[in-house]
Protein backbone atom coordinates (compact mmCIF):
# COMPACT_ATOMS: atom_id res chain seq x y z
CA UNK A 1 -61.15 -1.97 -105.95
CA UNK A 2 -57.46 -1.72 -106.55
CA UNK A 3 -55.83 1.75 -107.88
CA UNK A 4 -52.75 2.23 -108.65
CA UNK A 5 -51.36 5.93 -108.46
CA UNK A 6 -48.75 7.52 -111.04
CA UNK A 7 -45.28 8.73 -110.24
CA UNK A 8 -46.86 12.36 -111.05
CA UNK A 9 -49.97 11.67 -108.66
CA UNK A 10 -47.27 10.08 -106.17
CA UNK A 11 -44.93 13.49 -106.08
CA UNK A 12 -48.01 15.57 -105.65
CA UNK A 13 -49.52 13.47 -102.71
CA UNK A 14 -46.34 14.18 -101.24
CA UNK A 15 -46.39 17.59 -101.35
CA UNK A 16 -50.26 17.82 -100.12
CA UNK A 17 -49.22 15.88 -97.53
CA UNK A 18 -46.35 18.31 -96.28
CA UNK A 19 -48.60 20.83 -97.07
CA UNK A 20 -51.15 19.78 -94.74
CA UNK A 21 -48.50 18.87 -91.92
CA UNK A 22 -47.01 22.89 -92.38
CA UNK A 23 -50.44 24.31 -92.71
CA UNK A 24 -51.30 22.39 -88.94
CA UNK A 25 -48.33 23.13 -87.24
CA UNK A 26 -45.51 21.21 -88.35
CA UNK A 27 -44.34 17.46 -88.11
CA UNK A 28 -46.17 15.82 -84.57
CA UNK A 29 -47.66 18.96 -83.72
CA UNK A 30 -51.56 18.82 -82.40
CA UNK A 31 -52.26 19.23 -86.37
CA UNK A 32 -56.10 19.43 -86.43
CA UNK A 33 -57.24 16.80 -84.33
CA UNK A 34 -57.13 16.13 -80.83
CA UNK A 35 -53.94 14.40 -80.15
CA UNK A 36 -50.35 15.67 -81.09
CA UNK A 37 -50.46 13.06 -84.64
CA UNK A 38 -49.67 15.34 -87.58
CA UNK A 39 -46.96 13.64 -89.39
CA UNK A 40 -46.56 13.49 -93.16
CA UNK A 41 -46.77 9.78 -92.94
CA UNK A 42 -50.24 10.03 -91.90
CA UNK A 43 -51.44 13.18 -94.18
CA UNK A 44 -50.08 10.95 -96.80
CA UNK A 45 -52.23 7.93 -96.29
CA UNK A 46 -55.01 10.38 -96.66
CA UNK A 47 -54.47 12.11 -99.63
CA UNK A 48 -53.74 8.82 -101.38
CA UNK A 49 -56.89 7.47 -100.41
CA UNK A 50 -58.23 10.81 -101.49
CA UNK A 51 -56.89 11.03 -105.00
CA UNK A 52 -57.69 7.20 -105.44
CA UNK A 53 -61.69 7.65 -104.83
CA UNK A 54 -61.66 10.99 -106.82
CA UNK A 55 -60.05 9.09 -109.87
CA UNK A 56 -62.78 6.21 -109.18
CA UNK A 57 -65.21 8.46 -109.69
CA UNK A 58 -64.22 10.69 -112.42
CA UNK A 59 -63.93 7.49 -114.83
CA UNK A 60 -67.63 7.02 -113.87
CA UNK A 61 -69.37 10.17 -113.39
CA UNK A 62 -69.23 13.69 -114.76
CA UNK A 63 -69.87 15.67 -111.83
CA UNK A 64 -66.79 15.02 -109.31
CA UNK A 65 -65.10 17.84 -107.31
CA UNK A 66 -61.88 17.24 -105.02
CA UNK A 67 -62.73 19.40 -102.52
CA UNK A 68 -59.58 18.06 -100.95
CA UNK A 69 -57.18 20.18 -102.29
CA UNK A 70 -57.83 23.38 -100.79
CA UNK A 71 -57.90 22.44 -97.27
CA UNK A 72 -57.55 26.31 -96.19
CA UNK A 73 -60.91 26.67 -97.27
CA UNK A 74 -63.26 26.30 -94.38
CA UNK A 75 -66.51 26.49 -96.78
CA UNK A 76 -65.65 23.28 -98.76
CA UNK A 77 -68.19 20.59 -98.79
CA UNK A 78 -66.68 17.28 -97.96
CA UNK A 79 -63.35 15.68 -99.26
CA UNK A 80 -64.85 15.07 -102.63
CA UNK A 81 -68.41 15.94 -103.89
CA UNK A 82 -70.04 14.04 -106.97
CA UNK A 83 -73.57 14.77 -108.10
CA UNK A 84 -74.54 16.82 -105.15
CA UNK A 85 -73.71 14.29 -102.52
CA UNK A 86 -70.83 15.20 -99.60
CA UNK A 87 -68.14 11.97 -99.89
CA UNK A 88 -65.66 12.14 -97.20
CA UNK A 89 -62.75 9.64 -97.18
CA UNK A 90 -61.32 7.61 -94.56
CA UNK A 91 -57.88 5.94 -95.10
CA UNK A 92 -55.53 3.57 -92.89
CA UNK A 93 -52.49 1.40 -93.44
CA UNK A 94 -53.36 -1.78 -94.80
CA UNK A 95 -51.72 -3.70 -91.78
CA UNK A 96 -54.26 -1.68 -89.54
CA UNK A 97 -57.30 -3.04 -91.92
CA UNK A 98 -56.50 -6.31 -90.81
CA UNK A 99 -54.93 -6.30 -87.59
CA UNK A 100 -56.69 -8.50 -84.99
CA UNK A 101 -56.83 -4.92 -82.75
CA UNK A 102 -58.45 -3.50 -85.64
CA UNK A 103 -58.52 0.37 -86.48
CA UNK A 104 -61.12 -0.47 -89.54
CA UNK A 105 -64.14 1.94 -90.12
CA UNK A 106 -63.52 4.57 -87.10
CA UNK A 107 -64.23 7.90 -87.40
CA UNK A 108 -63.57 10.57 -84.80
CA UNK A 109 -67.09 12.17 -83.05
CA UNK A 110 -66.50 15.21 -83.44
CA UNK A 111 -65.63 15.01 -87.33
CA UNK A 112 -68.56 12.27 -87.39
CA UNK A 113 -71.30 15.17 -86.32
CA UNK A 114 -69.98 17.16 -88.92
CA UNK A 115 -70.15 14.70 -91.74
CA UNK A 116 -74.24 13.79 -90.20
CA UNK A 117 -75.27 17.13 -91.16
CA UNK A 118 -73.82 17.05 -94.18
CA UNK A 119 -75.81 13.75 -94.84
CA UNK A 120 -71.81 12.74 -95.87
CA UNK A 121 -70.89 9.17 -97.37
CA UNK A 122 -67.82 7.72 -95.85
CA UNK A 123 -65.17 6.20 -97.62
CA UNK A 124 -62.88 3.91 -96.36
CA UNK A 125 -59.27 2.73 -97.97
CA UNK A 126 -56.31 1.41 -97.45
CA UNK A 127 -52.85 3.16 -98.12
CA UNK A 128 -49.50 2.88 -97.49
CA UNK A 129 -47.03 5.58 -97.28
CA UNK A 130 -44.35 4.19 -99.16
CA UNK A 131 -46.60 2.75 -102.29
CA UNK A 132 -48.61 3.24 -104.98
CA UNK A 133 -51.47 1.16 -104.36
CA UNK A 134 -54.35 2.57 -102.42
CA UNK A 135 -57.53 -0.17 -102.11
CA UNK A 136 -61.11 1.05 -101.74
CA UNK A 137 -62.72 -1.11 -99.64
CA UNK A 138 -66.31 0.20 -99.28
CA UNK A 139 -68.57 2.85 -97.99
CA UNK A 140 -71.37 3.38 -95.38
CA UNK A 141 -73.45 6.82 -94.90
CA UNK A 142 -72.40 8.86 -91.76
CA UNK A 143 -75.84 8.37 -89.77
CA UNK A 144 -75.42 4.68 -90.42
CA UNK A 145 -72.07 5.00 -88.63
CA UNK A 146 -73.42 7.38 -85.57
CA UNK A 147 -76.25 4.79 -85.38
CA UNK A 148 -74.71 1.67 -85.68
CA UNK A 149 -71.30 2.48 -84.17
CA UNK A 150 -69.39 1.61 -80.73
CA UNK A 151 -67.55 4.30 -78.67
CA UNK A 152 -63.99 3.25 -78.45
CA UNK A 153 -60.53 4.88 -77.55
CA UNK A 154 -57.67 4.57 -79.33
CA UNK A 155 -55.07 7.05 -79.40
CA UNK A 156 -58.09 9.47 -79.82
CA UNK A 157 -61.88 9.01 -78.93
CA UNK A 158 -63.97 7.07 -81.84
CA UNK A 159 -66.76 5.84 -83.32
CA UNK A 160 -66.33 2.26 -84.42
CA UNK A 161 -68.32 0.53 -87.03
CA UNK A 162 -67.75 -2.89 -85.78
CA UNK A 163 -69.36 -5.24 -88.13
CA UNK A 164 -68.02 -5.61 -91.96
CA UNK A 165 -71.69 -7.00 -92.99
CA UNK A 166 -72.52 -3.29 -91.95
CA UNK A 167 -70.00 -1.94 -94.82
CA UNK A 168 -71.66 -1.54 -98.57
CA UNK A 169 -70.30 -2.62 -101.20
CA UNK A 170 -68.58 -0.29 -103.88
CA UNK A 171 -71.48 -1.16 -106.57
CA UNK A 172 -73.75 -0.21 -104.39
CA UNK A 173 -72.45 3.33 -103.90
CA UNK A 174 -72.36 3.98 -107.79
CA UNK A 175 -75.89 2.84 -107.65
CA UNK A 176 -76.35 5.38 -104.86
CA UNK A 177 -74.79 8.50 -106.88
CA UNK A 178 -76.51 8.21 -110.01
């Protein structure tokens, strides 16, 4: 699923993503992970793919709240929730979807316990920092992931889901929210 974000929506995932980057630290500060990573560039990818699944879903449900964009709020369920269920939303550059090292469908442990007791949906997309076009690609519940997934290091400890067979579709998932 292709969308295609607005000049408006562009300027304003820019600014979220500075935001985010000031809120953390600053530009390659420790930021709120584990590695010193927080850079705009990155943030942005995020909040793209953020913005992109929230606009998914508002054209097909009523219920959809982006949780996203207060980040200072600690008690905030999820990047997005729609009819009760916790959605949270991975993004990467498209060249890292399909690298031959691929960086597809990894989510860090520690942010993969929290999303388990959540009973979170994952969302993964593609982004790039310099465009408009943001691609869903498809979804998997967070215990599938911690069940199904491979330990691996890359520039941060992760939990792989190896297999694309193991993905869901994006039908699927609307069949899932109802």
């Amino acid at each position: 699923m292709l969308i295609f974000l607005s000049d408006d929506e562009l300027a304003w995932c820019e600014r979220h993503a500075r935001d985010l980057v000031d809120f953390y630290g600053g530009e390659k500060s420790q930021g709120s992970g584990t590695y010193k990573h927080n850079k705009v560039s990155g943030n942005l990818v995020g909040v793209k793919g953020e913005l992109a699944v929230t606009r998914w879903l508002q054209g097909r449900f009523k219920q959809v709240t982006s949780n996203y964009t207060s980040f200072t709020d600690s008690s905030r369920r999820g990047d997005i929730t729609c009819n009760g269920h916790v959605i949270e939303v991975k993004s990467i550059r498209p060249r890292q979807w399909s690298s031959l090292r691929t960086l597809r469908r990894m989510v860090p442990p520690r942010q993969l316990e929290k999303y388990v007791r959540a009973n979170a949906i994952v969302v993964w997309a593609t982004a790039d920092p310099g465009g408009r076009r943001v691609q869903l690609k498809g979804w998997n519940r967070a215990r599938e992931i911690q069940a199904k997934g491979k330990k691996v290091k890359t520039v941060c400890e992760n939990v792989w889901l190896q297999h694309d067979q193991d993905m869901h579709t994006l039908d699927s998932l609307l069949e899932h929210l109802k």
